[in-house]
N, C-alpha and C. Protein backbone atom coordinates (compact mmCIF):
# COMPACT_ATOMS: atom_id res chain seq x y z
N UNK A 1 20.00 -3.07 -1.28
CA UNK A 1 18.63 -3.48 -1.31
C UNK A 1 18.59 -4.99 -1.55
N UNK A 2 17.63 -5.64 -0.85
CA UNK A 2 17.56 -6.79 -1.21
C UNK A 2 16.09 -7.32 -1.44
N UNK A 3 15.65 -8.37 -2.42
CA UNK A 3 14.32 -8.74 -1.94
C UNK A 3 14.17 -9.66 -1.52
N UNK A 4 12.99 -9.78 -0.89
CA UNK A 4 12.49 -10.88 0.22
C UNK A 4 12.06 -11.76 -0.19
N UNK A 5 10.69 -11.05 -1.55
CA UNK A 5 10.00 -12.18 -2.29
C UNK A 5 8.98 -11.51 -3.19
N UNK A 6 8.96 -12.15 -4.45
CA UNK A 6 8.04 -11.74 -5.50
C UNK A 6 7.05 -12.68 -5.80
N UNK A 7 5.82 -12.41 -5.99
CA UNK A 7 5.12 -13.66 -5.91
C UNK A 7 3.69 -13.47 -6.95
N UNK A 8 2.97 -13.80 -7.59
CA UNK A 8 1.96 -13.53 -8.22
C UNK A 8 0.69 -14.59 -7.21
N UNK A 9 -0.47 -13.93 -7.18
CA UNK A 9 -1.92 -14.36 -6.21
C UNK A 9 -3.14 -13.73 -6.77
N UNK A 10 -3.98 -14.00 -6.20
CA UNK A 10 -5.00 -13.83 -6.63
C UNK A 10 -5.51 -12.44 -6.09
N UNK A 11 -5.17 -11.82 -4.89
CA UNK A 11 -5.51 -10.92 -4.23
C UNK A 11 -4.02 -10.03 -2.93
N UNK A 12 -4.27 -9.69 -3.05
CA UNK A 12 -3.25 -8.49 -1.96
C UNK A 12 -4.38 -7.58 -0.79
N UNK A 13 -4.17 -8.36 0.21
CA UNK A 13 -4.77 -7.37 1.51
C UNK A 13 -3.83 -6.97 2.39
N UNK A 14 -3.36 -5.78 2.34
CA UNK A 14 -2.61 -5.19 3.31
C UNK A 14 -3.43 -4.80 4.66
N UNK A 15 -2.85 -5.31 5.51
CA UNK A 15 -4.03 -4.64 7.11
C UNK A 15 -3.97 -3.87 7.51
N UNK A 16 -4.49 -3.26 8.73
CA UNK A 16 -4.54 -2.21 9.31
C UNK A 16 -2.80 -1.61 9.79
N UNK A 17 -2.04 -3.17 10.34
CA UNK A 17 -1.10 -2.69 10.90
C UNK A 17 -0.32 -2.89 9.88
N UNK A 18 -0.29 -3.26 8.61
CA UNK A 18 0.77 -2.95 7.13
C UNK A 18 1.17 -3.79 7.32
N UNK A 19 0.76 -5.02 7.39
CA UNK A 19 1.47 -6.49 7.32
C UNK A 19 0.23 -6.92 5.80
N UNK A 20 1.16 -7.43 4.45
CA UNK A 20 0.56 -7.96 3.44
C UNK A 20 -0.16 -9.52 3.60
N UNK A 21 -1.34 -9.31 2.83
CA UNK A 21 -1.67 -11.75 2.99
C UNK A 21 -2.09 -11.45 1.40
N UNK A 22 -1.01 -12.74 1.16
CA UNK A 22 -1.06 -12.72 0.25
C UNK A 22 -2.06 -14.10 0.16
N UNK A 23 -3.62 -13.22 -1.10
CA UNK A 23 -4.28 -14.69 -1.29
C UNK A 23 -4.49 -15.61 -2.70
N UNK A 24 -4.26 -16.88 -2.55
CA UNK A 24 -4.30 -17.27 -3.80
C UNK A 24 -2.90 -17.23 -4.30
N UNK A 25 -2.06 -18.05 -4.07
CA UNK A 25 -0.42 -17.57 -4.58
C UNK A 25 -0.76 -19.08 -5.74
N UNK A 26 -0.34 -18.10 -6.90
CA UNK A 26 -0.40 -18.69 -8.34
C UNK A 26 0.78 -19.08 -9.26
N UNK A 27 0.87 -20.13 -9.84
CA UNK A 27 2.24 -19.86 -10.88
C UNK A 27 1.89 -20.66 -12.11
N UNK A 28 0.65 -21.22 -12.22
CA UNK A 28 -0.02 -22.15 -13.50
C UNK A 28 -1.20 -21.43 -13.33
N UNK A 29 -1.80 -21.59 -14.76
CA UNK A 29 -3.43 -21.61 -15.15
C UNK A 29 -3.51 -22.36 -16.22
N UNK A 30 -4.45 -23.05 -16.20
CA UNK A 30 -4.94 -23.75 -17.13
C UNK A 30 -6.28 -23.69 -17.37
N UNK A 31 -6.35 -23.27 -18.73
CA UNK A 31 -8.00 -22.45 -19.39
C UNK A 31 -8.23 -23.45 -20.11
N UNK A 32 -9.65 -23.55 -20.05
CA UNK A 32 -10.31 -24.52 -21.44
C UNK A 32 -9.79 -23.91 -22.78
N UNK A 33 -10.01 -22.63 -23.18
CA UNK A 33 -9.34 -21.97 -24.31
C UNK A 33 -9.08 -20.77 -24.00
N UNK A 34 -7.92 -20.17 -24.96
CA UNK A 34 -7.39 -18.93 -25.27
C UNK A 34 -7.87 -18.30 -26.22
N UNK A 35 -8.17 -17.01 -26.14
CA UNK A 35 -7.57 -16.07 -25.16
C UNK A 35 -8.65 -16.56 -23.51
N UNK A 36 -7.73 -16.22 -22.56
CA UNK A 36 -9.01 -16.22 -21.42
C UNK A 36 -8.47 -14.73 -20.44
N UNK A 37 -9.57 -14.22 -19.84
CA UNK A 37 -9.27 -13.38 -19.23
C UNK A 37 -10.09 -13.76 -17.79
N UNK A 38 -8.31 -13.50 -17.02
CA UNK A 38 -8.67 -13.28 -15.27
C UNK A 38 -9.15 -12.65 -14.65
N UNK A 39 -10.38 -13.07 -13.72
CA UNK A 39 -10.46 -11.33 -13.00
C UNK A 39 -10.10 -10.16 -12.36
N UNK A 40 -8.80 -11.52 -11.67
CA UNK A 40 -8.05 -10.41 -10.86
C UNK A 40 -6.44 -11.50 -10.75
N UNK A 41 -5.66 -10.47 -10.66
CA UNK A 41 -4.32 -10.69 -10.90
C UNK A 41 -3.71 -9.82 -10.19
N UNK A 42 -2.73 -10.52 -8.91
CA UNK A 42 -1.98 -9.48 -7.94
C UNK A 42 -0.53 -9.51 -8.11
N UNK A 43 0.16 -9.09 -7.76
CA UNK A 43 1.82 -9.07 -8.35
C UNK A 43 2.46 -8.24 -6.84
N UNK A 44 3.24 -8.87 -6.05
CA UNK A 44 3.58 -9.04 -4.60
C UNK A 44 5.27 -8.66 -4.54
N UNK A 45 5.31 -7.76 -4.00
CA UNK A 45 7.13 -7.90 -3.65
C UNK A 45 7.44 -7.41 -2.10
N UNK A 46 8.24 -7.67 -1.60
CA UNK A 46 8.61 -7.22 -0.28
C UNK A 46 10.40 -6.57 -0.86
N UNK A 47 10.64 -5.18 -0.59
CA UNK A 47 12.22 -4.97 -0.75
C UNK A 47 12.72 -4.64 0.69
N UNK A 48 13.69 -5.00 0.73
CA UNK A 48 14.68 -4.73 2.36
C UNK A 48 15.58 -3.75 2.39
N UNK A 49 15.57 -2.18 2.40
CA UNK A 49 16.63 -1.27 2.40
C UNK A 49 17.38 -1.03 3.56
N UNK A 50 18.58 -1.50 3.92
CA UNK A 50 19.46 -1.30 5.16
C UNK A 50 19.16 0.15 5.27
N UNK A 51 19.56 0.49 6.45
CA UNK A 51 19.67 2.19 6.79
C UNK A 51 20.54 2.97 5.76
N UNK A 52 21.52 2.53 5.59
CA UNK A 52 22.69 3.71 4.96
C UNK A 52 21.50 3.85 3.36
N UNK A 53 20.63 2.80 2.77
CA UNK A 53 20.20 2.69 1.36
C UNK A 53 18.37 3.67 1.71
N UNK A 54 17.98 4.12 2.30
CA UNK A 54 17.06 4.21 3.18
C UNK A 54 17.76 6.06 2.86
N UNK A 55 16.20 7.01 3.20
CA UNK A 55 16.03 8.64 3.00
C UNK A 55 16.14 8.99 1.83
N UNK A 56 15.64 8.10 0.43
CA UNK A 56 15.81 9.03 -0.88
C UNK A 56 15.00 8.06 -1.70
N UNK A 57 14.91 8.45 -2.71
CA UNK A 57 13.83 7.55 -3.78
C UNK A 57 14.29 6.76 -4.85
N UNK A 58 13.07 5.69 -4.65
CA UNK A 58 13.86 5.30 -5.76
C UNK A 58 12.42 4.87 -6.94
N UNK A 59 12.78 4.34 -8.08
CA UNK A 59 11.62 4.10 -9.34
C UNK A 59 11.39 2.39 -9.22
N UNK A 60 10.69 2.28 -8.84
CA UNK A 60 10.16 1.02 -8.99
C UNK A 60 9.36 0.61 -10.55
N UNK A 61 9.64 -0.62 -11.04
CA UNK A 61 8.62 -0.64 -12.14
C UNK A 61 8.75 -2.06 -12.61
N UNK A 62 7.38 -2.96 -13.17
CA UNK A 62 7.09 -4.16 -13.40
C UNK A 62 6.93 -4.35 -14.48
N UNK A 63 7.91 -5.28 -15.28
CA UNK A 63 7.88 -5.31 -16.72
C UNK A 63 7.14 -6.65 -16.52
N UNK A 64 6.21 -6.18 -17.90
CA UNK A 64 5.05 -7.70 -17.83
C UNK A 64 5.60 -8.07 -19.17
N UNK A 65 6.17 -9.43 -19.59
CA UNK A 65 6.11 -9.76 -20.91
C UNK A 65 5.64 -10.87 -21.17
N UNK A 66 4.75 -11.06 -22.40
CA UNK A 66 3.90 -12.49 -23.09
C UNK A 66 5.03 -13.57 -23.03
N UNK A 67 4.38 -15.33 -23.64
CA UNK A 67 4.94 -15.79 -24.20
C UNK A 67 6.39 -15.17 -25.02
N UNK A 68 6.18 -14.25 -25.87
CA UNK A 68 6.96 -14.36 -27.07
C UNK A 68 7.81 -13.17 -27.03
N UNK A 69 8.24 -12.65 -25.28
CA UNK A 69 9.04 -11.64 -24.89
C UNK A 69 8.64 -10.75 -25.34
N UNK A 70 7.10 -10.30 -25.72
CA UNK A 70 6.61 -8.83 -26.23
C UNK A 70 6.36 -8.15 -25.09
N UNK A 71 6.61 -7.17 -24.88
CA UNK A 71 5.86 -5.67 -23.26
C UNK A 71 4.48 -6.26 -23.69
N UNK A 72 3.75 -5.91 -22.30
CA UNK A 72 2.59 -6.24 -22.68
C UNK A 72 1.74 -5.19 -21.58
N UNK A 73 3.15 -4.54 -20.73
CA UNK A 73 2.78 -3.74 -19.55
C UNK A 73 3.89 -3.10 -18.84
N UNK A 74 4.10 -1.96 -18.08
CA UNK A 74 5.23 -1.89 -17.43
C UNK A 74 4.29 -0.93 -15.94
N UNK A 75 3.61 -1.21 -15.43
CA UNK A 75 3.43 -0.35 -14.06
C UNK A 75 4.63 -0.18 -13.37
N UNK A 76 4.36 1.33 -12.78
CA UNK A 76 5.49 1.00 -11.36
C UNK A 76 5.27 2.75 -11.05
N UNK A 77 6.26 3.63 -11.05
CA UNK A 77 5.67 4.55 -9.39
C UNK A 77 7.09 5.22 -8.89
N UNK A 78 7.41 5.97 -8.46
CA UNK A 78 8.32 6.31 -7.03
C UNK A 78 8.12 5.89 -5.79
N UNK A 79 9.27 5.32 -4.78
CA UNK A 79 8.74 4.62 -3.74
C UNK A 79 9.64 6.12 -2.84
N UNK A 80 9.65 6.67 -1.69
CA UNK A 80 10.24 7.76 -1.17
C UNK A 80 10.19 6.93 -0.19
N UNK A 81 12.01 6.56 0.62
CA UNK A 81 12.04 5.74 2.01
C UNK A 81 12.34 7.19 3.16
N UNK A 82 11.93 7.14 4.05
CA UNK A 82 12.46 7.96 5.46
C UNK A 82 13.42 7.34 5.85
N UNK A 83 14.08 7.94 6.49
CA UNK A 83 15.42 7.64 7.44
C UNK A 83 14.94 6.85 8.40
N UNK A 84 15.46 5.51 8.92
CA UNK A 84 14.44 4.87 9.95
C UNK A 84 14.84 5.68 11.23
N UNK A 85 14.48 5.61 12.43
CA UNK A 85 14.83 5.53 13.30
C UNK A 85 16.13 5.21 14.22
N UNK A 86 16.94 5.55 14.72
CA UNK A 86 18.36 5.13 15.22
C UNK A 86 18.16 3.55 15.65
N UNK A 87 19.15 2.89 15.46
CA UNK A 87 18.72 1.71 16.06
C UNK A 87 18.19 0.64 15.41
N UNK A 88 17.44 1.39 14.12
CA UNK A 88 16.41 -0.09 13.27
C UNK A 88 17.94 0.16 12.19
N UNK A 89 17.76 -0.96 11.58
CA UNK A 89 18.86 -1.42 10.95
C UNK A 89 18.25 -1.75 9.36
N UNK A 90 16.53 -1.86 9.17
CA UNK A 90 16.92 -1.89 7.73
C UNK A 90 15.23 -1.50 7.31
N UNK A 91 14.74 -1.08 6.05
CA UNK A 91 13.36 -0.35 6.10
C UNK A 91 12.47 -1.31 4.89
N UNK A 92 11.45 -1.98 5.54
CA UNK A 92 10.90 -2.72 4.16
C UNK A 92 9.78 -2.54 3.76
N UNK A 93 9.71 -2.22 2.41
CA UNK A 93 8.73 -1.73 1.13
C UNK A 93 7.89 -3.00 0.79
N UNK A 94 6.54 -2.98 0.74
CA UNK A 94 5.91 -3.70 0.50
C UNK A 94 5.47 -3.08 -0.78
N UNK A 95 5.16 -3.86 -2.04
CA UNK A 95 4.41 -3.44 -3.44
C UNK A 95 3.35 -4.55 -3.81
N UNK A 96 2.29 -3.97 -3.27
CA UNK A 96 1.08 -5.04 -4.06
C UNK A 96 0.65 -4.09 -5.30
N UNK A 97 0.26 -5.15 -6.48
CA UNK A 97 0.08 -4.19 -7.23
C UNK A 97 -1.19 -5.20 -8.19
N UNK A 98 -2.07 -4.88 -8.28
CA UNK A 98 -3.48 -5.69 -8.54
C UNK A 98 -3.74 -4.95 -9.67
N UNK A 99 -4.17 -5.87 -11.03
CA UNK A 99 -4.66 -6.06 -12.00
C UNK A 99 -5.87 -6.74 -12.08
N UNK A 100 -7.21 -5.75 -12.67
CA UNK A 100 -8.22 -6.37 -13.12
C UNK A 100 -8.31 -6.54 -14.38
N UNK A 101 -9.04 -8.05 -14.72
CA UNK A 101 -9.08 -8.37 -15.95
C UNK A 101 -7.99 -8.52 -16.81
N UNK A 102 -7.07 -8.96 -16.32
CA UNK A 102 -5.95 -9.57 -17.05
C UNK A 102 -6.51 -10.62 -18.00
N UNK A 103 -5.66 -10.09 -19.52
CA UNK A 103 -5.88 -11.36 -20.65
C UNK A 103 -4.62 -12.05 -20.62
N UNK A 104 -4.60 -13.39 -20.98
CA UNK A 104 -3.86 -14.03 -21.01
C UNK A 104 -3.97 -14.17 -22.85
N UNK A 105 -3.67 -14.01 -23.49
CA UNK A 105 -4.09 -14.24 -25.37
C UNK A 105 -3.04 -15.46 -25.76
N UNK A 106 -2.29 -15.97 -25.51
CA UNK A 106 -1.46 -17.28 -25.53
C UNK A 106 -1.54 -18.13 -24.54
N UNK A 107 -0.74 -19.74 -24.78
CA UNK A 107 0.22 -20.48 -24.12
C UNK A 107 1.42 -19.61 -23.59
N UNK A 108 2.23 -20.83 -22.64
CA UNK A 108 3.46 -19.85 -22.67
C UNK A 108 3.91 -19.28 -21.64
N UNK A 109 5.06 -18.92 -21.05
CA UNK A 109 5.12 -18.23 -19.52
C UNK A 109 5.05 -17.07 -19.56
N UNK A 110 4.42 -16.11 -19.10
CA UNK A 110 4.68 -14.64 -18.88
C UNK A 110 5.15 -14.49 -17.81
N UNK A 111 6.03 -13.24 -18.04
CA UNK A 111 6.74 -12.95 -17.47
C UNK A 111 6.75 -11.63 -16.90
N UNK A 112 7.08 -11.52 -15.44
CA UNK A 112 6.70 -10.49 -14.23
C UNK A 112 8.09 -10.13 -13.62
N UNK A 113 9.08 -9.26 -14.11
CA UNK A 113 10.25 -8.67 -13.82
C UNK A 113 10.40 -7.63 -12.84
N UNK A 114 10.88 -7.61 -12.27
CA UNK A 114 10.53 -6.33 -10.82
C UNK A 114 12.04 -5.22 -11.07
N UNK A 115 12.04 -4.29 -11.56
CA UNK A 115 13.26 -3.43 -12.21
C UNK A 115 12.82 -2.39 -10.58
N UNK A 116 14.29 -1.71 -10.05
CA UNK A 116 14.77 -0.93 -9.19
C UNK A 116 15.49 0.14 -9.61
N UNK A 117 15.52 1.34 -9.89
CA UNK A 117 16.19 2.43 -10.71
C UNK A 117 16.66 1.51 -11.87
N UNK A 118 15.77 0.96 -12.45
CA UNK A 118 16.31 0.88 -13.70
C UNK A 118 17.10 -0.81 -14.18
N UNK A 119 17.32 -1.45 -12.85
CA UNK A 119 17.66 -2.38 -12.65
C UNK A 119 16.58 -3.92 -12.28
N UNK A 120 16.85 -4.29 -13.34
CA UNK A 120 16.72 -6.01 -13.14
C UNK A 120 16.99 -6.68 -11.60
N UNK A 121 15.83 -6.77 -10.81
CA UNK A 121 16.13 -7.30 -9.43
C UNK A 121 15.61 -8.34 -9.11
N UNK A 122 13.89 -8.68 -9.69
CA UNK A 122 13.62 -10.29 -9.05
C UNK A 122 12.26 -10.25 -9.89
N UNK A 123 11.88 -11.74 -10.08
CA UNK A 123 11.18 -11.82 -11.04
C UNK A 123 10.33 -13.12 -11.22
N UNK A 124 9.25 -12.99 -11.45
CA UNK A 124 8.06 -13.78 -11.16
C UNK A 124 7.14 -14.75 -12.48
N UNK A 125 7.26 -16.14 -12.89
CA UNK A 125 6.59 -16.42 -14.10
C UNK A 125 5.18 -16.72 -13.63
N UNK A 126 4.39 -16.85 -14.43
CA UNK A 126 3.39 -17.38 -14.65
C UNK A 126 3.11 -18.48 -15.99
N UNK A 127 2.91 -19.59 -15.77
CA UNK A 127 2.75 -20.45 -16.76
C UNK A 127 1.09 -20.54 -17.35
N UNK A 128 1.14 -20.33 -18.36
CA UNK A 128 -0.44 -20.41 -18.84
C UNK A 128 -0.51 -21.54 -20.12
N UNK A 129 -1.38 -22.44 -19.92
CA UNK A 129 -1.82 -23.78 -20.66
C UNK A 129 -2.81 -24.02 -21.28
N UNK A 130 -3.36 -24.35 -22.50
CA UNK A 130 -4.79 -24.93 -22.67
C UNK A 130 -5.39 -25.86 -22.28
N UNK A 131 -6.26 -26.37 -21.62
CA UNK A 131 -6.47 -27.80 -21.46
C UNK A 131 -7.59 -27.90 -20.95
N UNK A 132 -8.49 -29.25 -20.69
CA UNK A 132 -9.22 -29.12 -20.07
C UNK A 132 -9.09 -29.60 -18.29
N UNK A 133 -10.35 -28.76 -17.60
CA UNK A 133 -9.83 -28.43 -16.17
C UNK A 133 -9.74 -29.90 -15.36
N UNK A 134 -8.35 -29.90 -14.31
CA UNK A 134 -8.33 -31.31 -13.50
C UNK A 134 -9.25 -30.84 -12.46
């Protein structure tokens, strides 16, 4: 398995034909004060399973941690791949995964970890600041 790309945005629209746009691609905020809460918060991955890794399941799951390495969240799911087709050579998983009303309650980077059965695979910060807005 490999990934393509993890990304945090403002929004996730997948289309008709299952191609993701990702909108609003984020990696700072800067709030007048803390705590502040977002309205919406998207969390983006693309995975690449060759054929032979492809017909069985696997656990996907997103460790969210604060500033100060506390859980603050862990979503995630079973993803079930099909066997592709003879000929296609590798099968890719798209995961948008949208949060409303995300608090931010610190400074500090949080942190967006993308775990695969269990495994540490790719991983996304977000930097959050006080200040006033440029």
């Amino acid at each position: 398995m490999h990934v393509q790309y993890v990304a945090l945005c403002d929004q996730v629209i997948v289309g008709a034909d299952g191609r993701p746009s990702l909108i609003g691609v984020v990696n700072d905020v800067t709030a007048p004060a803390l705590p502040v809460t977002l309205p919406r918060l998207a969390f983006a991955a693309r995975l690449l399973f060759p054929a032979e890794e492809a017909g069985r399941s696997y656990r996907v799951e997103v460790l969210i941690s604060d500033p100060s390495g506390a859980e603050v969240g862990r979503p995630g799911g079973d993803i079930s791949l099909p066997q592709p087709p003879a000929g296609i050579e590798s099968v890719a998983v798209d995961i948008p995964l949208h949060f409303d009303l995300f608090e931010l309650a610190a400074a500090g980077r949080y942190t967006f970890l993308l775990h695969v059965d269990g495994k540490a695979s790719a991983g996304v910060q977000l930097s959050v600041r006080e200040g006033a807005m440029a």
